[in-house]
PDB file of N, CA and C in Angstrom:
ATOM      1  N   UNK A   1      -9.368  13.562  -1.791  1.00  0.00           N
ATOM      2  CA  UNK A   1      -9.777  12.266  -1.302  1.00  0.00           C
ATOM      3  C   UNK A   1      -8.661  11.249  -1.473  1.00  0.00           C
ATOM      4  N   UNK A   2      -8.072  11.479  -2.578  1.00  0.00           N
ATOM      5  CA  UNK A   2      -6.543  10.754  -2.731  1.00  0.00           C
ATOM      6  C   UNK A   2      -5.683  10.461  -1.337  1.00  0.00           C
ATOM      7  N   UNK A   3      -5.372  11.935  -1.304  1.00  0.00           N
ATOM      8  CA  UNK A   3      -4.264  11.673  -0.033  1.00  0.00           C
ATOM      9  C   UNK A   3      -5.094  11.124   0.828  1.00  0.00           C
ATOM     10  N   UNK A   4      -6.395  11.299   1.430  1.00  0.00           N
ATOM     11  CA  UNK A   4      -6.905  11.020   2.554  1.00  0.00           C
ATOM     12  C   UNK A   4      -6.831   9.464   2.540  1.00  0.00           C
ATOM     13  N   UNK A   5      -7.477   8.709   1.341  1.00  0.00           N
ATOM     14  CA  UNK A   5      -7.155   7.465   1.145  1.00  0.00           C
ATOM     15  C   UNK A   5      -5.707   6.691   1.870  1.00  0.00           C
ATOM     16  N   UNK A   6      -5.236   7.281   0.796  1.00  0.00           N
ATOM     17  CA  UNK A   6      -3.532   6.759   0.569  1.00  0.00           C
ATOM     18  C   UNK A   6      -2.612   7.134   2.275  1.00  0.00           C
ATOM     19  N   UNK A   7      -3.218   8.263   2.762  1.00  0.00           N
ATOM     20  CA  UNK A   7      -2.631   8.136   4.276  1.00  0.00           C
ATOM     21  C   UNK A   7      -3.272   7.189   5.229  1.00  0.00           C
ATOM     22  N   UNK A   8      -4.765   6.869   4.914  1.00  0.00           N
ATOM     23  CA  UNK A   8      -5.156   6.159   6.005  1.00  0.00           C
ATOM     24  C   UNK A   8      -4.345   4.595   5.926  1.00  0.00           C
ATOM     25  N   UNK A   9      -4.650   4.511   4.243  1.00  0.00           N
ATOM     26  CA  UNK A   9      -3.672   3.179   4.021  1.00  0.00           C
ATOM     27  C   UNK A   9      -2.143   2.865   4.314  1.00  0.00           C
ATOM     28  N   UNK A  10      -1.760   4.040   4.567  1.00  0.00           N
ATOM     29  CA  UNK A  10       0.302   4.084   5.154  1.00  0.00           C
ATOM     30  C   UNK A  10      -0.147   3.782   6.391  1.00  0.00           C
ATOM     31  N   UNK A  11      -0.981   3.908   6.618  1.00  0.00           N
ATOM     32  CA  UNK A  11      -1.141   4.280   8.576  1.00  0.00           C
ATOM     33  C   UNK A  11      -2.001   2.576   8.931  1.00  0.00           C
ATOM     34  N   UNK A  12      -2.807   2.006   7.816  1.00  0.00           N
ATOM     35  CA  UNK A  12      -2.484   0.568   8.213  1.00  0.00           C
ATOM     36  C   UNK A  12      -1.857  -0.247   8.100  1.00  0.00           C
ATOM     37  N   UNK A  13      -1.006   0.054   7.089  1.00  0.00           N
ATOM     38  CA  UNK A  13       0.220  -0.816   6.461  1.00  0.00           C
ATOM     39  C   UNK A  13       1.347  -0.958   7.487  1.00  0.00           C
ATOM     40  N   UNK A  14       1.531   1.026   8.157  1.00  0.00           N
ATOM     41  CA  UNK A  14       2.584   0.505   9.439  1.00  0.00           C
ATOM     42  C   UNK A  14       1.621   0.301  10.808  1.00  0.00           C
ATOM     43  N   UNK A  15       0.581   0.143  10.774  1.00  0.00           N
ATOM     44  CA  UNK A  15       0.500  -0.980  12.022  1.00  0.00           C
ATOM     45  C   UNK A  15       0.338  -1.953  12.276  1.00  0.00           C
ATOM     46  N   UNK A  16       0.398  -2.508  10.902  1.00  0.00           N
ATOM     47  CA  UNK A  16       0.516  -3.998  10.517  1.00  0.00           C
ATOM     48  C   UNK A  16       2.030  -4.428  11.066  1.00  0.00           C
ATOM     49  N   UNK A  17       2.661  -3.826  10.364  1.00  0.00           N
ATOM     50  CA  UNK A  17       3.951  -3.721  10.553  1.00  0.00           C
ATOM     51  C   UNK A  17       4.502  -3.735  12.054  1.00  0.00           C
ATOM     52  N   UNK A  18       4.115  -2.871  12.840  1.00  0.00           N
ATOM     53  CA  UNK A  18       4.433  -2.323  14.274  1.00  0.00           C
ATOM     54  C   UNK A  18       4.051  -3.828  15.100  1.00  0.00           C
ATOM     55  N   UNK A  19       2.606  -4.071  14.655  1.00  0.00           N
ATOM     56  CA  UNK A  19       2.196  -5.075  15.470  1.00  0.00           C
ATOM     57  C   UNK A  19       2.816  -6.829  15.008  1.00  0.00           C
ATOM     58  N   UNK A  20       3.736  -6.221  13.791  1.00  0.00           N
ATOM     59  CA  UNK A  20       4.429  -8.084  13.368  1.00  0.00           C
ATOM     60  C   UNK A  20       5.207  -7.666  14.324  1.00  0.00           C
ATOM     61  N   UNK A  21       5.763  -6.881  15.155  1.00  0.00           N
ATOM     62  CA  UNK A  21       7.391  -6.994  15.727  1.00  0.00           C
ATOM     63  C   UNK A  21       6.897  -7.103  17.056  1.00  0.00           C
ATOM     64  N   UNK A  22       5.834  -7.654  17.550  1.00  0.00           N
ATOM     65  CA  UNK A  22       5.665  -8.330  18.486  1.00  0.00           C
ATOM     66  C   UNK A  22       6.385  -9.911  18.530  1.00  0.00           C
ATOM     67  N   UNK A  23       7.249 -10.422  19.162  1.00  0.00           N
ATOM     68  CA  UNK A  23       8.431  -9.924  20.638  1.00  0.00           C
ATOM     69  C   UNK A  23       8.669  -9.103  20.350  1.00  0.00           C
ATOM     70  N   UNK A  24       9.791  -8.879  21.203  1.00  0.00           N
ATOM     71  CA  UNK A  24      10.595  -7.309  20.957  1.00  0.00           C
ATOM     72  C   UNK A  24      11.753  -7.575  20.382  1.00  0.00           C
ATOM     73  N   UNK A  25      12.040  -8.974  20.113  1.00  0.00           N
ATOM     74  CA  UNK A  25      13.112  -8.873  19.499  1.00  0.00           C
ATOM     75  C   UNK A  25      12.852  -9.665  17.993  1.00  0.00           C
ATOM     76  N   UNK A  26      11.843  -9.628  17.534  1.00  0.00           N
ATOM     77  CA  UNK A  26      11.140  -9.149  16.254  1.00  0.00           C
ATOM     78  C   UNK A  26      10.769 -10.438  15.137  1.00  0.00           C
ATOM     79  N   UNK A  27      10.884 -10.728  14.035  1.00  0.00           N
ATOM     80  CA  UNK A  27      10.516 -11.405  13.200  1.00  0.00           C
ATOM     81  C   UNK A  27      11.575 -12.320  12.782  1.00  0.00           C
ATOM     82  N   UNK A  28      11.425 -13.628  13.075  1.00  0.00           N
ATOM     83  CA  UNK A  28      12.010 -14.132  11.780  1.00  0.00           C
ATOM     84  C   UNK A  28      12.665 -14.032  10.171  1.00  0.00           C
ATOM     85  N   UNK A  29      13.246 -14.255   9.503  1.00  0.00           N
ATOM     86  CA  UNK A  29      13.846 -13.644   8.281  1.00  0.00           C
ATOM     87  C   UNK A  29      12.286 -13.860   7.490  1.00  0.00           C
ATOM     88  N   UNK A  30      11.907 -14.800   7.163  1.00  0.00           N
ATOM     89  CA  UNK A  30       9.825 -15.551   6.452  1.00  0.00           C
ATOM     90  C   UNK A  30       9.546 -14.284   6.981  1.00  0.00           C
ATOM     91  N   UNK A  31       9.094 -14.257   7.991  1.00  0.00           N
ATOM     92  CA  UNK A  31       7.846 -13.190   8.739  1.00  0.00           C
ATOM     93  C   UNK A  31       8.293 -11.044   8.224  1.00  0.00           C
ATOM     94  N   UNK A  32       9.997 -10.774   8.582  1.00  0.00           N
ATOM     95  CA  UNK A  32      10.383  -9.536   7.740  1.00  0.00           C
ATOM     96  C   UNK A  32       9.779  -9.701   6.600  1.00  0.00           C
ATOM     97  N   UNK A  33      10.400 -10.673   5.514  1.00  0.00           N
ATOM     98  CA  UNK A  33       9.998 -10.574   4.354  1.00  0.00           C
ATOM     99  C   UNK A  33       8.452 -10.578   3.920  1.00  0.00           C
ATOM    100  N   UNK A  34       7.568 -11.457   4.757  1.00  0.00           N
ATOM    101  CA  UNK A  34       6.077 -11.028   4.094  1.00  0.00           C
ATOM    102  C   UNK A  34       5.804  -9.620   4.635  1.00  0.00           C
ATOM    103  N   UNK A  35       6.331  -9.264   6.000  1.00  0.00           N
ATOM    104  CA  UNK A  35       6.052  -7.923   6.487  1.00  0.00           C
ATOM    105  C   UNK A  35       6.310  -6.760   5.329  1.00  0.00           C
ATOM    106  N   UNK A  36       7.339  -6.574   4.682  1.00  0.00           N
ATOM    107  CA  UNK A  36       8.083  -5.749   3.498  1.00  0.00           C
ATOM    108  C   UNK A  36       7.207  -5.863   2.633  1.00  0.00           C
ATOM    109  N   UNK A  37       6.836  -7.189   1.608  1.00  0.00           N
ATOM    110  CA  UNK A  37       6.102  -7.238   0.728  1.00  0.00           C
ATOM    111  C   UNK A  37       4.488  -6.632   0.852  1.00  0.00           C
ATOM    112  N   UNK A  38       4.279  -6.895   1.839  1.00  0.00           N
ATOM    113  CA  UNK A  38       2.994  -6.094   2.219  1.00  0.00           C
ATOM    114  C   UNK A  38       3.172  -4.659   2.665  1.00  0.00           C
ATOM    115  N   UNK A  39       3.840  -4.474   2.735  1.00  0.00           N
ATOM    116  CA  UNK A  39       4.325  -2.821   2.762  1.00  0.00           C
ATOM    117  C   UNK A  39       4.833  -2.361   1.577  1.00  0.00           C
ATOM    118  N   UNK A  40       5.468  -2.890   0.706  1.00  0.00           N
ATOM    119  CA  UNK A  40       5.106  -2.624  -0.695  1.00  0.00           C
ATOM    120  C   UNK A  40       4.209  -2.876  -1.640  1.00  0.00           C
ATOM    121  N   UNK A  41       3.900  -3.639  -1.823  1.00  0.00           N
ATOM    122  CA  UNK A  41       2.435  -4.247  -2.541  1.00  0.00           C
ATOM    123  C   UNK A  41       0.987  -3.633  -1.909  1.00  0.00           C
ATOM    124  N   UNK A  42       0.916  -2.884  -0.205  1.00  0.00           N
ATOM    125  CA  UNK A  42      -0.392  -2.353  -0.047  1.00  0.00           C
ATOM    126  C   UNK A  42      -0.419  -1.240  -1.005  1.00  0.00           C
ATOM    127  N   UNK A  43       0.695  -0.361  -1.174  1.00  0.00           N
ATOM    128  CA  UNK A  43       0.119   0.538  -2.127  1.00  0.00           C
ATOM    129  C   UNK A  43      -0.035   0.903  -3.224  1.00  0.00           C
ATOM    130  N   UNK A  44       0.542  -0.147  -3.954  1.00  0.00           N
ATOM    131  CA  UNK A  44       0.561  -0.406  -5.297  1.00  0.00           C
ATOM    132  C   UNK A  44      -0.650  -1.413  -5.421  1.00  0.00           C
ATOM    133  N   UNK A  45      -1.144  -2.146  -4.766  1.00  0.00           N
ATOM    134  CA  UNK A  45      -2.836  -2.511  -4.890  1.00  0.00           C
ATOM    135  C   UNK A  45      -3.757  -1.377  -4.961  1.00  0.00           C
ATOM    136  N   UNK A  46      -3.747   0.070  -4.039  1.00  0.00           N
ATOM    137  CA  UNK A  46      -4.418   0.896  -3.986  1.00  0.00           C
ATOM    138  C   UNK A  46      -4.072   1.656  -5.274  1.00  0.00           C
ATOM    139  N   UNK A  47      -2.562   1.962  -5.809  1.00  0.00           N
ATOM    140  CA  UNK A  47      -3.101   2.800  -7.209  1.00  0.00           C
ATOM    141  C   UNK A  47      -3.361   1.523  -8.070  1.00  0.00           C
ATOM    142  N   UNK A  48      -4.015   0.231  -8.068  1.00  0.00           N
ATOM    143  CA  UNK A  48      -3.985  -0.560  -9.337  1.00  0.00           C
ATOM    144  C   UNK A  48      -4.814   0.221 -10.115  1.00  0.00           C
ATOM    145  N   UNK A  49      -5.700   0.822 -10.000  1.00  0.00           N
ATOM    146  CA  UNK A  49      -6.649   1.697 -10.758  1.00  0.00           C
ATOM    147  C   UNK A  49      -5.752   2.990 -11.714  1.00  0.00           C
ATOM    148  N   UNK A  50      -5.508   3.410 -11.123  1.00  0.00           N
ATOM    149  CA  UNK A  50      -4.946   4.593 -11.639  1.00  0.00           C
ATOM    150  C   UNK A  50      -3.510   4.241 -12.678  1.00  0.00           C
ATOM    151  N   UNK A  51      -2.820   3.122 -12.357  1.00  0.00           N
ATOM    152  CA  UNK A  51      -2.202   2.419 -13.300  1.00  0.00           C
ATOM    153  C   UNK A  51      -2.767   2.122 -14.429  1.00  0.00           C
ATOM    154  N   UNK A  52      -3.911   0.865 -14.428  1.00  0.00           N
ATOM    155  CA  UNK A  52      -4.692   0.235 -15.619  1.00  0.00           C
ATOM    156  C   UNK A  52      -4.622   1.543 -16.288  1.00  0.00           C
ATOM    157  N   UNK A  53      -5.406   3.052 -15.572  1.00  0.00           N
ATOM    158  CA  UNK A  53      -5.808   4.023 -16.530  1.00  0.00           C
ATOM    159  C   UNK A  53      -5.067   4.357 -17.304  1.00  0.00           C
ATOM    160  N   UNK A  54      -3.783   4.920 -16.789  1.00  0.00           N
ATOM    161  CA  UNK A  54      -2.472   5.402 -17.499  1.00  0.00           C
ATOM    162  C   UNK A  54      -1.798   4.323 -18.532  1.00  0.00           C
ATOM    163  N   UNK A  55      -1.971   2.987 -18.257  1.00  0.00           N
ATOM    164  CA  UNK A  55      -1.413   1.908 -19.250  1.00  0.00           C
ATOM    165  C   UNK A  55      -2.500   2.325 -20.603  1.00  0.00           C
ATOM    166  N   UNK A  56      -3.812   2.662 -20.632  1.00  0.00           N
ATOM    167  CA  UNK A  56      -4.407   2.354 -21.441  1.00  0.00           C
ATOM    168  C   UNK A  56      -4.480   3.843 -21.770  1.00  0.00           C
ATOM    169  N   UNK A  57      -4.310   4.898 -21.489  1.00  0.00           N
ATOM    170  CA  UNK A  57      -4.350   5.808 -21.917  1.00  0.00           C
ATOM    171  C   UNK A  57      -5.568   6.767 -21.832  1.00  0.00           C
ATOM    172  N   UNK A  58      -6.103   6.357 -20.435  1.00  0.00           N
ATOM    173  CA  UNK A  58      -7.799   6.345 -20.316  1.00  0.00           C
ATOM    174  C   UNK A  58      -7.910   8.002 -20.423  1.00  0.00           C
ATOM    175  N   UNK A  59      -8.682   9.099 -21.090  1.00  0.00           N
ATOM    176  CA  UNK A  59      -8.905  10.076 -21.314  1.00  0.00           C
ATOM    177  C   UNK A  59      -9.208  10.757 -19.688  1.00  0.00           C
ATOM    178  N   UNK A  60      -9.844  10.247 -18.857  1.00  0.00           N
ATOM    179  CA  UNK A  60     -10.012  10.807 -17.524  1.00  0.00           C
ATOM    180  C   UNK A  60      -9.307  10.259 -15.977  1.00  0.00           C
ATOM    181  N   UNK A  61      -8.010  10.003 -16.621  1.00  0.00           N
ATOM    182  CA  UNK A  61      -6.732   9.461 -15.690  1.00  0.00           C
ATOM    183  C   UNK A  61      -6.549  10.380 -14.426  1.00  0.00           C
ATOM    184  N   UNK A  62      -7.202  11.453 -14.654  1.00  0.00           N
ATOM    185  CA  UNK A  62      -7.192  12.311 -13.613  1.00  0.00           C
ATOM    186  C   UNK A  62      -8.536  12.284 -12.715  1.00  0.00           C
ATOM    187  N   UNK A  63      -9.487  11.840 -13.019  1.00  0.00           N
ATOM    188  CA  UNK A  63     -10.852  11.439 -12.229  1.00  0.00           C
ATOM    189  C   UNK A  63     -10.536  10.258 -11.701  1.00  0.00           C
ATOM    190  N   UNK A  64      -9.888   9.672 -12.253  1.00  0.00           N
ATOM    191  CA  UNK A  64      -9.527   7.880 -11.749  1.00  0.00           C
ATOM    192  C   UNK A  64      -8.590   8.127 -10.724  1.00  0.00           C
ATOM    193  N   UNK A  65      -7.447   8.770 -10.699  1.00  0.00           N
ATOM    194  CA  UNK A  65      -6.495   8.944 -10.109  1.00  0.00           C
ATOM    195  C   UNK A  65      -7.231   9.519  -8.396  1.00  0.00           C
ATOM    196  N   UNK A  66      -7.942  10.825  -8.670  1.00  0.00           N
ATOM    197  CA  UNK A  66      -8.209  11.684  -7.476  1.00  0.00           C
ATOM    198  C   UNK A  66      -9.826  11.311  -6.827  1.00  0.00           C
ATOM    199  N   UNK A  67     -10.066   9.788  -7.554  1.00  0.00           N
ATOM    200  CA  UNK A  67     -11.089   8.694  -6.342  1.00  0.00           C
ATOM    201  C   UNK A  67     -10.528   7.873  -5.744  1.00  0.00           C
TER     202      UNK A  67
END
């Protein structure tokens, strides 16, 4: 269920992406940069869970991880 997650979320992150570079001749330097940050930060919002677990040492980091 992990991967299934985590791919559907790459797959909105770049069409977020696809659809900022509407013109065709693309984004502003502002508009790249929130584009990037949200392409890094979507998926590190999705493991925030599985982080907290591992910071704290949670005994079932692996049940947390593979929801």
């Amino acid at each position: 269920m992990f991967v299934v997650r985590f791919i559907v979320l790459a797959f909105l992150v770049a069409y977020s992406w696809s659809m900022g570079q509407i013109p065709p001749d693309g984004l502003n330097a502002f508009g790249k940069f929130v584009a990037t940050l949200f392409f890094l930060a979507a998926p590190a919002l999705y493991l925030l869970p599985t982080i907290e677990a591992w910071l704290r040492n949670h005994p079932n980091l692996g049940a947390i991880a593979l929801t």
